[in-house]
Protein backbone atom coordinates (compact mmCIF):
# COMPACT_ATOMS: atom_id res chain seq x y z
CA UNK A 1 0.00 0.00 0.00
CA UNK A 2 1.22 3.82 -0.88
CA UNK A 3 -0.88 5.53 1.91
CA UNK A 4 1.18 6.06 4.80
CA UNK A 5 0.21 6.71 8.63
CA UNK A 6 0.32 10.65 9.17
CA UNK A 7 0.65 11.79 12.52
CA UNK A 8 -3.17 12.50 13.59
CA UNK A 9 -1.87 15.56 15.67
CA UNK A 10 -0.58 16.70 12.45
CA UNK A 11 -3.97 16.32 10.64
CA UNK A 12 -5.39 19.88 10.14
CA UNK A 13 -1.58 20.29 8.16
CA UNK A 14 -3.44 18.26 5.47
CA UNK A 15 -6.88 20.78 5.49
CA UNK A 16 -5.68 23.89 6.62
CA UNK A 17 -7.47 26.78 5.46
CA UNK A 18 -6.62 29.87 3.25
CA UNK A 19 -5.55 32.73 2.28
CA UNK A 20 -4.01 33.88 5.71
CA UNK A 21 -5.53 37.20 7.14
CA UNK A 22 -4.73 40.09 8.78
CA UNK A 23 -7.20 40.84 10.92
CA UNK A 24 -7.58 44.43 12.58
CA UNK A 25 -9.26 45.84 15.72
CA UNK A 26 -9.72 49.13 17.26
CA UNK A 27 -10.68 49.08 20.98
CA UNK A 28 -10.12 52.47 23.31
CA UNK A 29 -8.80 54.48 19.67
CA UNK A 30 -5.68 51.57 19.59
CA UNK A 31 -5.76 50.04 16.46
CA UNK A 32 -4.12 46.32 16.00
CA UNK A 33 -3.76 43.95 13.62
CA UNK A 34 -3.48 39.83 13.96
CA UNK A 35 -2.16 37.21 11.85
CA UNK A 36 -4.56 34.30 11.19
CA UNK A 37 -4.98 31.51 9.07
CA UNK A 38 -7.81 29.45 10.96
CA UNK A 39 -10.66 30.91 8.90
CA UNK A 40 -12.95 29.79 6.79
CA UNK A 41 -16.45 31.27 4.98
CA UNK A 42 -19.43 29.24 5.51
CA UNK A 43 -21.52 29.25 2.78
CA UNK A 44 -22.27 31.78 -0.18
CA UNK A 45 -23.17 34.49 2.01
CA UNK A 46 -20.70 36.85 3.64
CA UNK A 47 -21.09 34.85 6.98
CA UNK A 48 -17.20 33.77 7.96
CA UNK A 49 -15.77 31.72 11.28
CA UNK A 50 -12.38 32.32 12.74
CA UNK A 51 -11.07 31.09 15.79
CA UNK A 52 -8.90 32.35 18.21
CA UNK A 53 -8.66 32.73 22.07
CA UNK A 54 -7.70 34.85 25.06
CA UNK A 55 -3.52 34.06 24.35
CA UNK A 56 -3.93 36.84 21.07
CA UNK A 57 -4.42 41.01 22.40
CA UNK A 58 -7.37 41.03 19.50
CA UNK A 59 -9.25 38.70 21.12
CA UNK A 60 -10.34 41.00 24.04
CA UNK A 61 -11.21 43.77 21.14
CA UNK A 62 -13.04 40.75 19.08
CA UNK A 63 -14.97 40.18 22.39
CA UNK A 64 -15.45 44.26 23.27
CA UNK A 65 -16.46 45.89 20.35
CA UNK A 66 -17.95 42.81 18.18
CA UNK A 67 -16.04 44.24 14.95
CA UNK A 68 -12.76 43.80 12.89
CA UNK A 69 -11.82 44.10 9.49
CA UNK A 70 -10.78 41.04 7.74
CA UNK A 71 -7.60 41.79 4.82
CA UNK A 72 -5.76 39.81 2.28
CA UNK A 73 -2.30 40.51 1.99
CA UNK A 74 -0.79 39.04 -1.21
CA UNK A 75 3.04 37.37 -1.52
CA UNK A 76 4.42 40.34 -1.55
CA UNK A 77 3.47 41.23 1.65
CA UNK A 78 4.39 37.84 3.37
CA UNK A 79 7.18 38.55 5.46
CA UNK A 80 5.55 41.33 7.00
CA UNK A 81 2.56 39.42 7.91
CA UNK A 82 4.30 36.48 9.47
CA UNK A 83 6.12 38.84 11.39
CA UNK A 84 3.03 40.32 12.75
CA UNK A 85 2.12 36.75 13.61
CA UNK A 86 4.99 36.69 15.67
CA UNK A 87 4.35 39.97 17.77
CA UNK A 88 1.54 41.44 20.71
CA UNK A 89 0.08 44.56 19.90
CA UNK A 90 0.08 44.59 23.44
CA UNK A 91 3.58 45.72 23.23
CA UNK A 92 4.23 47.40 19.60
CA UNK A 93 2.01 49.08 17.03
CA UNK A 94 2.57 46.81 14.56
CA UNK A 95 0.99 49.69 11.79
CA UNK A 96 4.22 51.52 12.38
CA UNK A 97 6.55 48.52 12.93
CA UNK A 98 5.76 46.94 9.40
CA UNK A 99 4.73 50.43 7.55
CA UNK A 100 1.59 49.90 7.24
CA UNK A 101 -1.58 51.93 6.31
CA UNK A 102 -4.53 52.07 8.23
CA UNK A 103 -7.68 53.49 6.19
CA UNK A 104 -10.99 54.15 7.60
CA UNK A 105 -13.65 51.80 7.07
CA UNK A 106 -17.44 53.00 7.01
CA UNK A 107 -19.47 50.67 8.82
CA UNK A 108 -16.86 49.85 11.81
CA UNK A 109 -14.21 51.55 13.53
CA UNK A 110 -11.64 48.64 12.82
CA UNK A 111 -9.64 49.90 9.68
CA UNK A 112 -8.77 48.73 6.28
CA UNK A 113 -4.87 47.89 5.82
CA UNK A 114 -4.04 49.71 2.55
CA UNK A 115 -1.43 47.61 1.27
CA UNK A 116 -3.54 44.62 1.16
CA UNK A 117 -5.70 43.46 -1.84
CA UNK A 118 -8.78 43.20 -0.80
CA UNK A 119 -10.47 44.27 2.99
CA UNK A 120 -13.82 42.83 4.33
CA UNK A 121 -15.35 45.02 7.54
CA UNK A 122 -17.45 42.53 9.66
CA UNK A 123 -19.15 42.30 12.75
CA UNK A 124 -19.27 39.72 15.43
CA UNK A 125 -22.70 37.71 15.24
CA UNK A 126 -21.61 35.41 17.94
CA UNK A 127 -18.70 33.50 19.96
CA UNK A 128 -18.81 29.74 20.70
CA UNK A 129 -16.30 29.67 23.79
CA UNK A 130 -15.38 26.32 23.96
CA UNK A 131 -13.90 25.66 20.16
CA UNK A 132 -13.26 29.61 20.34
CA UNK A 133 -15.12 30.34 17.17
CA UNK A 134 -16.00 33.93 16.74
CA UNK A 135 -18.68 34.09 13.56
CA UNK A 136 -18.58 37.00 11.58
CA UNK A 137 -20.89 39.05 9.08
CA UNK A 138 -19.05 40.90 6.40
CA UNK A 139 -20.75 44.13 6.13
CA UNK A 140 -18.76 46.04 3.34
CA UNK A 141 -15.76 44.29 1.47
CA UNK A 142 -13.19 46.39 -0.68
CA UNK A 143 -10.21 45.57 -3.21
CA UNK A 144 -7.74 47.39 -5.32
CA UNK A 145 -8.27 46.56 -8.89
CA UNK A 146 -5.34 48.08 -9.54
CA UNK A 147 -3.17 45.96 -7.32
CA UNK A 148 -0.66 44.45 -9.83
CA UNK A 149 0.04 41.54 -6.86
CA UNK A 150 -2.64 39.28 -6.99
CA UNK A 151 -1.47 36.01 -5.17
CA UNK A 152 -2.42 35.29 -1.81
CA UNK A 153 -0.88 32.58 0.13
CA UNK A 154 -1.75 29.56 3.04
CA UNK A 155 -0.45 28.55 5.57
CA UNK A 156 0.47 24.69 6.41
CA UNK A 157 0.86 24.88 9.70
CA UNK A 158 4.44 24.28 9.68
CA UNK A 159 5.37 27.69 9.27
CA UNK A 160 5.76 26.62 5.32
CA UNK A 161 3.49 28.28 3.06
CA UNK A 162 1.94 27.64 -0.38
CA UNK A 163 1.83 30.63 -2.97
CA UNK A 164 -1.52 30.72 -5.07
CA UNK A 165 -0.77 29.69 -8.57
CA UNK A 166 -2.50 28.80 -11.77
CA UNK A 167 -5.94 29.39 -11.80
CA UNK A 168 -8.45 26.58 -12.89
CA UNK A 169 -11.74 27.37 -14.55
CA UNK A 170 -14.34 24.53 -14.32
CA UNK A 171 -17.17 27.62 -13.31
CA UNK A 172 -19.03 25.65 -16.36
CA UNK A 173 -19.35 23.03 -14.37
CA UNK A 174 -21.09 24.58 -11.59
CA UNK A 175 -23.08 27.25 -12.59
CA UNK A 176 -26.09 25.78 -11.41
CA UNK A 177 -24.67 25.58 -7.84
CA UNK A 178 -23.48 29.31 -7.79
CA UNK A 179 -25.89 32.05 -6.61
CA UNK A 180 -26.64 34.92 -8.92
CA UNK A 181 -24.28 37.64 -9.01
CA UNK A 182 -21.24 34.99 -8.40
């Protein structure tokens, strides 16, 4: 037989979710941003899940104001996200550390990151404590069209990441399982 054993504790390597996030807060007029790549959108509305728990500074905000701002930072911006992965806003503001742009959002106070392709503002519909599973309803999303960067990348879990590649079209197929608009 091919299939080998894999480590069960090493399971979600094999599903692990993408693109990876930055996620921003503003509680008390402090803005912060968090890394995240356990995400994922749960259905065709703009109804998302993340999870996270009291060990990250944005989860008190999360819990507080009930908002955030969900943006995609593309290849190019990487480095600078995994390094905000690997900081507390409790003790640097990681806008100025990693030269970022904050940009005010409409329908929350949490803002857009500027560099990033795309930004979704979302409120906090509810918080499952024991898996730690905040749900989230977009409210507004934005992107730069004229972002020449386009790629996103995902996590493994490893601290290796996959860069998105070649796109495959098979919308043909599905078009009868898309909502309208899609």
């Amino acid at each position: 037989m091919s299939m080998l054993e894999w480590p069960i504790e090493k399971a979600f390597m094999l599903i692990e979710p993408g693109p990876v996030v930055l996620v921003t807060t503003n509680e008390n007029e402090r803005n912060n941003i968090m890394t995240i790549s356990w995400h994922m959108v749960m259905d065709f509305t703009p109804t998302i899940a993340l999870t996270t728990g009291p060990w990250n500074y944005s989860f008190q905000a999360l819990i507080h104001t009930k908002e955030c701002v969900l943006s995609i930072p593309t290849v190019d911006l990487a480095e600078k996200t995994v390094g905000i992965g690997d900081c507390s806003g409790t003790e640097v503001d990681k806008f100025k550390k990693f030269e970022l742009t904050p940009l005010a959002a409409v329908d929350v106070k949490a803002p857009l990151i500027k560099e990033c392709l795309a930004c979704i503002e979302c409120r906090v519909m509810d918080y499952l404590e024991s898996p730690g599973l905040f749900i989230l309803k977009g409210t507004r999303a934005w992107i730069d069209k004229e972002r020449k960067e386009r790629r996103t990348f995902h996590a493994n879990g490893d601290g290796t990441f996959i860069v998105d590649g070649e796109t495959i079209n098979f919308r043909s197929l599905m078009e009868d399982k898309l909502p309208y608009g899609v």
